[in-house]
PDB file of N, CA and C in Angstrom:
ATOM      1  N   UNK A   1    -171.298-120.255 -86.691  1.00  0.00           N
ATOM      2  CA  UNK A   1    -172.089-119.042 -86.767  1.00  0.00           C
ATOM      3  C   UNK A   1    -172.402-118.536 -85.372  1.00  0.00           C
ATOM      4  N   UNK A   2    -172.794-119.414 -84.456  1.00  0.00           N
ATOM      5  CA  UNK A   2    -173.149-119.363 -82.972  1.00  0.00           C
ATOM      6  C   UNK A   2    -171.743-118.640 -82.596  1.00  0.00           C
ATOM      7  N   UNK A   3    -170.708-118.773 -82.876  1.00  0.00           N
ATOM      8  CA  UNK A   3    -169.779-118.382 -82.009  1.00  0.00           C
ATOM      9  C   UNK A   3    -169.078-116.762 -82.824  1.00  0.00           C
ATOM     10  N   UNK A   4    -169.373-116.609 -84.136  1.00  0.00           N
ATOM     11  CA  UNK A   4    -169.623-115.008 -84.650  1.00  0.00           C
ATOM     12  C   UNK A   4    -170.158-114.138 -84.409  1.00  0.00           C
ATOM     13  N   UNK A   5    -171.577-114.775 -83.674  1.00  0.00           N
ATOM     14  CA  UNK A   5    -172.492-113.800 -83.032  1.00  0.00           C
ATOM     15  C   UNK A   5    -172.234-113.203 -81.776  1.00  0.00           C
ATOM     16  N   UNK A   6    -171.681-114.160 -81.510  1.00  0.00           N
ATOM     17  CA  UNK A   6    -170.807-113.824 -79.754  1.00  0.00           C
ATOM     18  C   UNK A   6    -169.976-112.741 -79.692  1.00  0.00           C
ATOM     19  N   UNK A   7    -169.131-112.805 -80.840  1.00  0.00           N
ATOM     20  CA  UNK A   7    -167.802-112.012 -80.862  1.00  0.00           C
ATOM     21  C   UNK A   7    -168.373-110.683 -81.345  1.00  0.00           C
ATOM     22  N   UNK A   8    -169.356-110.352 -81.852  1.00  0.00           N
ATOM     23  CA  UNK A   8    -169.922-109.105 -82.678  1.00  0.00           C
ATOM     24  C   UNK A   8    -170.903-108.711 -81.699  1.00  0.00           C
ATOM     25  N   UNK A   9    -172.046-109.239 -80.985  1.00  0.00           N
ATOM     26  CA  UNK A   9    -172.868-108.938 -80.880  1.00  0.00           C
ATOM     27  C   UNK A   9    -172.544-108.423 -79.446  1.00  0.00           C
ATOM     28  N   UNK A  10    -172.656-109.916 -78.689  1.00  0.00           N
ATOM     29  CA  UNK A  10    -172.311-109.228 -77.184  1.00  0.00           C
ATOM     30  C   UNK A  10    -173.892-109.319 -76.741  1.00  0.00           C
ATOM     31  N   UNK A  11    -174.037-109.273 -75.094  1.00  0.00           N
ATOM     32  CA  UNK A  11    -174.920-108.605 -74.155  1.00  0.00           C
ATOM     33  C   UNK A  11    -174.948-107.515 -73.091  1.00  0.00           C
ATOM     34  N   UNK A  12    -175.629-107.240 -72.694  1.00  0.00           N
ATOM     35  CA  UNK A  12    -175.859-106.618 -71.060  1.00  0.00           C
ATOM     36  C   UNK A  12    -174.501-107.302 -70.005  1.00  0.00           C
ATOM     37  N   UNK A  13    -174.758-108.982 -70.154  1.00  0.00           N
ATOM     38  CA  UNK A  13    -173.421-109.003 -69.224  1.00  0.00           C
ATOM     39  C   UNK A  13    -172.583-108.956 -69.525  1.00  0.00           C
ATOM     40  N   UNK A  14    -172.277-109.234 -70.996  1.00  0.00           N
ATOM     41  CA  UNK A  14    -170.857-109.271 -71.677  1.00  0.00           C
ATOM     42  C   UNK A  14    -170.056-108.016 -71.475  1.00  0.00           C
ATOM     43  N   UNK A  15    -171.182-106.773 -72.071  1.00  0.00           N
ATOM     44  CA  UNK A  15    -170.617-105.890 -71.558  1.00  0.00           C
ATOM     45  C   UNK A  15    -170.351-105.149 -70.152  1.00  0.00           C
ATOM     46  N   UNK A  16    -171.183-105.888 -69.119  1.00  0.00           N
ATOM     47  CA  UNK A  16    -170.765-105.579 -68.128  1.00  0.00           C
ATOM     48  C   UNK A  16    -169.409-106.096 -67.164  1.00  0.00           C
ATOM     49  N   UNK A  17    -169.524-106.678 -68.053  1.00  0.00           N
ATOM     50  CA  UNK A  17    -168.319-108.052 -67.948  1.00  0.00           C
ATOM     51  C   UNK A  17    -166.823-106.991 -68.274  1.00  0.00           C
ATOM     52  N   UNK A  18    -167.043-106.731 -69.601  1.00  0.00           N
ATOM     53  CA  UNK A  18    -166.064-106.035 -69.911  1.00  0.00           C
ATOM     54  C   UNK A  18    -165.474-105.029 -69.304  1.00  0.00           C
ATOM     55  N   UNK A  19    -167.037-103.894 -68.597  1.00  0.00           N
ATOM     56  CA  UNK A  19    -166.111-102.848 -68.276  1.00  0.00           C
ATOM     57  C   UNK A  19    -166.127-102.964 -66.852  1.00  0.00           C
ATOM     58  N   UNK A  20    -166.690-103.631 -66.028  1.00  0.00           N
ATOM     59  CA  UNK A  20    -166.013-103.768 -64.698  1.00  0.00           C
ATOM     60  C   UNK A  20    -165.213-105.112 -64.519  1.00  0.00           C
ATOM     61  N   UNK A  21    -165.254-106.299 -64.351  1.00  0.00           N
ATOM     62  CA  UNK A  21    -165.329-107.443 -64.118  1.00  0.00           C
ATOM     63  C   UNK A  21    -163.750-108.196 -64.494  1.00  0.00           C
ATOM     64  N   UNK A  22    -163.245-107.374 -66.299  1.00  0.00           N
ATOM     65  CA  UNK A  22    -162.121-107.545 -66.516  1.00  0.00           C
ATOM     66  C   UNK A  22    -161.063-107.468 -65.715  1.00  0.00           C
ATOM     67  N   UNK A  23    -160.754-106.046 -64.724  1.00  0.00           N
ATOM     68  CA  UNK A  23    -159.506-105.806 -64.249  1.00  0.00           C
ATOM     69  C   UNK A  23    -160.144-105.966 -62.744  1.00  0.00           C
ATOM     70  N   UNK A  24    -158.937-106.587 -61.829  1.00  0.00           N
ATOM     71  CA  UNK A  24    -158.975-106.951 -60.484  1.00  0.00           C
ATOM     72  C   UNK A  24    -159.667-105.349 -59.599  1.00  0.00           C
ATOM     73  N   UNK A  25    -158.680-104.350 -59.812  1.00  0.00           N
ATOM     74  CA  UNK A  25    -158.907-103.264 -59.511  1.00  0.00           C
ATOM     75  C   UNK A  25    -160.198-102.498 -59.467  1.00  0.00           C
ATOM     76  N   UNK A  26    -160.807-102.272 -60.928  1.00  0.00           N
ATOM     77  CA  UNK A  26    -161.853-102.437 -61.145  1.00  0.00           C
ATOM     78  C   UNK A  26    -163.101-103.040 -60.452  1.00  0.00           C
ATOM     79  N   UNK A  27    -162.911-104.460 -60.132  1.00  0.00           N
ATOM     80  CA  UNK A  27    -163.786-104.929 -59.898  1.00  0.00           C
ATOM     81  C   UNK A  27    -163.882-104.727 -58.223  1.00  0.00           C
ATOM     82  N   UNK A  28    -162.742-104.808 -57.488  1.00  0.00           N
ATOM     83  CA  UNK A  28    -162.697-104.256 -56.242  1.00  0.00           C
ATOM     84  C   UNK A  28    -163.423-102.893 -55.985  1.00  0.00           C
ATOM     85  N   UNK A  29    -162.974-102.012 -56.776  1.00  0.00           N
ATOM     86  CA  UNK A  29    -163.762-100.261 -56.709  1.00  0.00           C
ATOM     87  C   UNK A  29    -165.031-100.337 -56.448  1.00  0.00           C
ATOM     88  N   UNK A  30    -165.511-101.207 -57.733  1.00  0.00           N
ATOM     89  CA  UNK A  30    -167.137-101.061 -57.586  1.00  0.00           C
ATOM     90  C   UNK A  30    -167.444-102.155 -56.390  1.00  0.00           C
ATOM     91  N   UNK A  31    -166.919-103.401 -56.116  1.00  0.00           N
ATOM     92  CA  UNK A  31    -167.243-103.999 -54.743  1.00  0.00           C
ATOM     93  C   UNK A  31    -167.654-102.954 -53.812  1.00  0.00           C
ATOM     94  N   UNK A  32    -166.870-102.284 -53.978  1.00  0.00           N
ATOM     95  CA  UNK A  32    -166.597-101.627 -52.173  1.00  0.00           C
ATOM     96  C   UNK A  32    -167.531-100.073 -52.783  1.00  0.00           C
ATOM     97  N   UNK A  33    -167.501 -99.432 -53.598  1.00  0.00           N
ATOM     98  CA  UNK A  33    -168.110 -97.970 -53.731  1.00  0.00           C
ATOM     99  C   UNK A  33    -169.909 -98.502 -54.221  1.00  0.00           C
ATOM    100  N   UNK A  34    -170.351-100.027 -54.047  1.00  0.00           N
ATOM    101  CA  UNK A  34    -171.706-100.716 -54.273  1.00  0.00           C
ATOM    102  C   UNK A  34    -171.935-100.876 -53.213  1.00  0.00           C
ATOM    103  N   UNK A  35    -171.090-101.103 -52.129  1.00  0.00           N
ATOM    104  CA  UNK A  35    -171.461-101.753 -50.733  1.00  0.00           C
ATOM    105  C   UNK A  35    -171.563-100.445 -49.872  1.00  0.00           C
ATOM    106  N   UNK A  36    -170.703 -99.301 -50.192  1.00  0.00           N
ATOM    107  CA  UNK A  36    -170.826 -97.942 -49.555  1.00  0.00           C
ATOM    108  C   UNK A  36    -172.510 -96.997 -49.904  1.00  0.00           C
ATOM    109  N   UNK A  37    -172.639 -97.593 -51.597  1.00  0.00           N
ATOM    110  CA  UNK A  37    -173.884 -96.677 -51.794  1.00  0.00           C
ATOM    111  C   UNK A  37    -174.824 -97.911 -51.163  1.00  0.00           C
ATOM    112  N   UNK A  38    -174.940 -98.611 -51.150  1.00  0.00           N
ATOM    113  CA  UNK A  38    -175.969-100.075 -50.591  1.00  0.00           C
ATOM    114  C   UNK A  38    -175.925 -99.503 -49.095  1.00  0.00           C
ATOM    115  N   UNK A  39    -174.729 -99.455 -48.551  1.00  0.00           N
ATOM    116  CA  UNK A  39    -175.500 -98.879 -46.964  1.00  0.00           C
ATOM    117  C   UNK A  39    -175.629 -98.046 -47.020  1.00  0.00           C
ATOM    118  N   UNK A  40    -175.635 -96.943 -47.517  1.00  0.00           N
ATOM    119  CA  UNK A  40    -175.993 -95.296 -47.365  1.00  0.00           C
ATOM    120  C   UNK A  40    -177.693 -95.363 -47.528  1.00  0.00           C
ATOM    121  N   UNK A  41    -177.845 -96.098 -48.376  1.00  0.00           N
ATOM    122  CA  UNK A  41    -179.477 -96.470 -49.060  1.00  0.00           C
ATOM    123  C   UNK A  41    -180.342 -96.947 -48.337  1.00  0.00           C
ATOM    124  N   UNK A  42    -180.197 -98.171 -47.642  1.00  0.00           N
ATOM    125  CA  UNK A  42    -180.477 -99.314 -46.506  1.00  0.00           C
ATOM    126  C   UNK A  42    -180.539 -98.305 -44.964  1.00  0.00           C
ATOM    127  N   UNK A  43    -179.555 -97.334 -44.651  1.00  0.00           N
ATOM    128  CA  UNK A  43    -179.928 -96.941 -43.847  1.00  0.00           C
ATOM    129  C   UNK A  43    -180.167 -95.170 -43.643  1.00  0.00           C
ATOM    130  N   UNK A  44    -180.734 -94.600 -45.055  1.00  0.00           N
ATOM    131  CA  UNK A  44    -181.761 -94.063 -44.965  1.00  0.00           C
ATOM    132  C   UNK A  44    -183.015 -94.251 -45.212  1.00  0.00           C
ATOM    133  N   UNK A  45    -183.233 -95.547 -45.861  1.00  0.00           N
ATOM    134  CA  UNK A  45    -184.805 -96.128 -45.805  1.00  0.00           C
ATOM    135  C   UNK A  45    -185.300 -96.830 -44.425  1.00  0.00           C
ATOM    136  N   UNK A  46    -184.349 -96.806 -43.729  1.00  0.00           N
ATOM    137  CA  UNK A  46    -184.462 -97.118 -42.260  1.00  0.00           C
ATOM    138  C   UNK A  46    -184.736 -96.531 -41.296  1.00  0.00           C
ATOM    139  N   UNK A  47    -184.344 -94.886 -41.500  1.00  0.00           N
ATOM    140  CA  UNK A  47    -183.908 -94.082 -40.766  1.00  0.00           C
ATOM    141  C   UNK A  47    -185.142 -93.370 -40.932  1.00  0.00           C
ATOM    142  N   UNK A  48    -186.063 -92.845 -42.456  1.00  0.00           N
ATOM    143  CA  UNK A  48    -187.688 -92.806 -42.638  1.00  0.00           C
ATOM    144  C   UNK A  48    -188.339 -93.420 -42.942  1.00  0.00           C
ATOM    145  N   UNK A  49    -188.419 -94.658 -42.405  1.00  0.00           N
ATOM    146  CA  UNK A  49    -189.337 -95.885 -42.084  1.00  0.00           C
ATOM    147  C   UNK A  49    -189.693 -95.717 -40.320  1.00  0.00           C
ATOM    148  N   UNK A  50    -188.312 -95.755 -39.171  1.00  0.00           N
ATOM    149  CA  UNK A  50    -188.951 -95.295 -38.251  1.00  0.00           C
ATOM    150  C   UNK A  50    -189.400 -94.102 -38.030  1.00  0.00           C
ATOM    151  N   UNK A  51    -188.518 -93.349 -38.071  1.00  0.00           N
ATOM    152  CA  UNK A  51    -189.007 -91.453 -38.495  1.00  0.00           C
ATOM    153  C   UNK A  51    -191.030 -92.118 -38.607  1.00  0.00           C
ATOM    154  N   UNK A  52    -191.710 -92.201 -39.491  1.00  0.00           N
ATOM    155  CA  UNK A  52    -192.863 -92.382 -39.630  1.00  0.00           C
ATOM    156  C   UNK A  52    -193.579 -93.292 -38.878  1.00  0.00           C
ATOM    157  N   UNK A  53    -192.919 -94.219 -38.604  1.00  0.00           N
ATOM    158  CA  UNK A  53    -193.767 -95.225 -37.228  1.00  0.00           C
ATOM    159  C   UNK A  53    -193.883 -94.292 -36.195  1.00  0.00           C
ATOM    160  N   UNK A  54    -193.005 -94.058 -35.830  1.00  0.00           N
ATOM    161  CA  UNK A  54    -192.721 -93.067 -34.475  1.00  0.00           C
ATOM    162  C   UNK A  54    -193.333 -91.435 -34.454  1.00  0.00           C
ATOM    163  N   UNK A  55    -194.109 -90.869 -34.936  1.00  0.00           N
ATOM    164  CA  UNK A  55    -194.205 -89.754 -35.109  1.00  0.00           C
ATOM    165  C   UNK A  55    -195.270 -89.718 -34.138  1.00  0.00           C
ATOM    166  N   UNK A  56    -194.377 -88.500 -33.127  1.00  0.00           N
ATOM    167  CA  UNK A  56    -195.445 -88.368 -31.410  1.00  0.00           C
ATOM    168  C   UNK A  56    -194.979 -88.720 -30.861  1.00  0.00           C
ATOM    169  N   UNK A  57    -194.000 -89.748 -30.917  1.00  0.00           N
ATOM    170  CA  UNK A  57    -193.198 -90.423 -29.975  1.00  0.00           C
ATOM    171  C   UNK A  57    -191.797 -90.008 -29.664  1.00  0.00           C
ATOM    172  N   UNK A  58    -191.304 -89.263 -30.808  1.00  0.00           N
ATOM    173  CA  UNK A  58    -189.894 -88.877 -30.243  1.00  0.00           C
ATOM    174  C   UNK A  58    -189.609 -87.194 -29.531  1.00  0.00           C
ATOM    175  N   UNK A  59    -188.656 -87.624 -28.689  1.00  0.00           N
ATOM    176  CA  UNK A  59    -187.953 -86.203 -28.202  1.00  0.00           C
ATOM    177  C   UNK A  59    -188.362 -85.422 -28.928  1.00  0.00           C
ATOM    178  N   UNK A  60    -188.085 -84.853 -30.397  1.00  0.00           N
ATOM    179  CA  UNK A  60    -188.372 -84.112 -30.669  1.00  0.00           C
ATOM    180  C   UNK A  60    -190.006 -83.634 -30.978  1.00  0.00           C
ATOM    181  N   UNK A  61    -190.879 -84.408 -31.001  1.00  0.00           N
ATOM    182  CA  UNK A  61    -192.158 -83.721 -30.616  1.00  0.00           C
ATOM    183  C   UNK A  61    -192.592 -83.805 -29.766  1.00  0.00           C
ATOM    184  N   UNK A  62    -192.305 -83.880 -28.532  1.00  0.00           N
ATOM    185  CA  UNK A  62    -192.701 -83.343 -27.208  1.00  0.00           C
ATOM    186  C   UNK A  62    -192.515 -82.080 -27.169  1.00  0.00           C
ATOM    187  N   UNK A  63    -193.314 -80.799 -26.889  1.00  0.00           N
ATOM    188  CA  UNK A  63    -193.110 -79.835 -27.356  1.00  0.00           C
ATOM    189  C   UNK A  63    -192.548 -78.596 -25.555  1.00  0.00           C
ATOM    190  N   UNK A  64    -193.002 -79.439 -24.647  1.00  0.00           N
ATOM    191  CA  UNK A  64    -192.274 -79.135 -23.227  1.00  0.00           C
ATOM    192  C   UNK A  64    -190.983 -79.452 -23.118  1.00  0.00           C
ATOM    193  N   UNK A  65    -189.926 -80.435 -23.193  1.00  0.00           N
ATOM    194  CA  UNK A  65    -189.387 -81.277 -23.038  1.00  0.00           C
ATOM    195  C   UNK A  65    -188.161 -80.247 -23.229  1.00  0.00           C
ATOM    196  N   UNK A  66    -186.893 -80.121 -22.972  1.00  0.00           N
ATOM    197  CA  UNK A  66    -186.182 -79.258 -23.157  1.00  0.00           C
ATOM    198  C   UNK A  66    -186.195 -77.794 -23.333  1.00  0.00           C
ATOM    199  N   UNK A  67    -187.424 -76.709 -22.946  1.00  0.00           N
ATOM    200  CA  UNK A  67    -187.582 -75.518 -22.771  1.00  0.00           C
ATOM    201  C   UNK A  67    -187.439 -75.164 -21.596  1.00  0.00           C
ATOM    202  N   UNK A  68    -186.912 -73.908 -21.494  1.00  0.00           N
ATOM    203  CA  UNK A  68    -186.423 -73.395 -20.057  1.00  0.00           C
ATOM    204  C   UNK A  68    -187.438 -72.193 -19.598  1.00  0.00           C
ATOM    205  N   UNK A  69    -187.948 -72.011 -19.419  1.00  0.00           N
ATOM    206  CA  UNK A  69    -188.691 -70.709 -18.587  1.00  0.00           C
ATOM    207  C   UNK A  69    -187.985 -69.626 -18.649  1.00  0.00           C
ATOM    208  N   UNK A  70    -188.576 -68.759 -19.365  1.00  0.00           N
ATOM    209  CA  UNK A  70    -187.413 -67.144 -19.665  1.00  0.00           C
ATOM    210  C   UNK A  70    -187.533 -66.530 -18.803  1.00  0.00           C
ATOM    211  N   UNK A  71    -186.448 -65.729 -18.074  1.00  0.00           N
ATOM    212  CA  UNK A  71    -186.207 -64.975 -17.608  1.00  0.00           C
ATOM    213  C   UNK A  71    -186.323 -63.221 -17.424  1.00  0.00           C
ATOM    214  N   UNK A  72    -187.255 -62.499 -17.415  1.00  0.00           N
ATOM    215  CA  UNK A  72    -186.694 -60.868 -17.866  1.00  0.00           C
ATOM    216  C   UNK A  72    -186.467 -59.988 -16.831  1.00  0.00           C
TER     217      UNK A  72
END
């Protein structure tokens, strides 16, 4: 009976099993297009994490710092 339930029922990994995990290809794609969205993620939570430590501190709010004195 234990092993009917298996074949019918299934889980979360079973089926995750199924639709990535089965084919080599597959499972490579999502390797690599998990590890592309994983750093895209990682380093924009990085990128406004300092953004907010730093605020006052960078180039761009110094508000002298690259203006030129106009000319007329």
């Amino acid at each position: 009976m234990d092993s009917a339930a298996r074949r019918s029922g299934g889980g979360v990994l079973e089926g995750f099993y199924r639709l990535v995990m089965r084919r080599t290809p597959v499972y490579v794609t999502f390797v690599i297009a998990g590890a592309f969205l994983g750093e895209r993620a990682v380093d924009y939570g990085v990128h406004k994490l300092w953004e907010k430590n730093n605020v006052g501190k960078r180039y761009e709010d110094i508000s002298v710092l690259g203006q030129r004195p106009v000319d007329e």
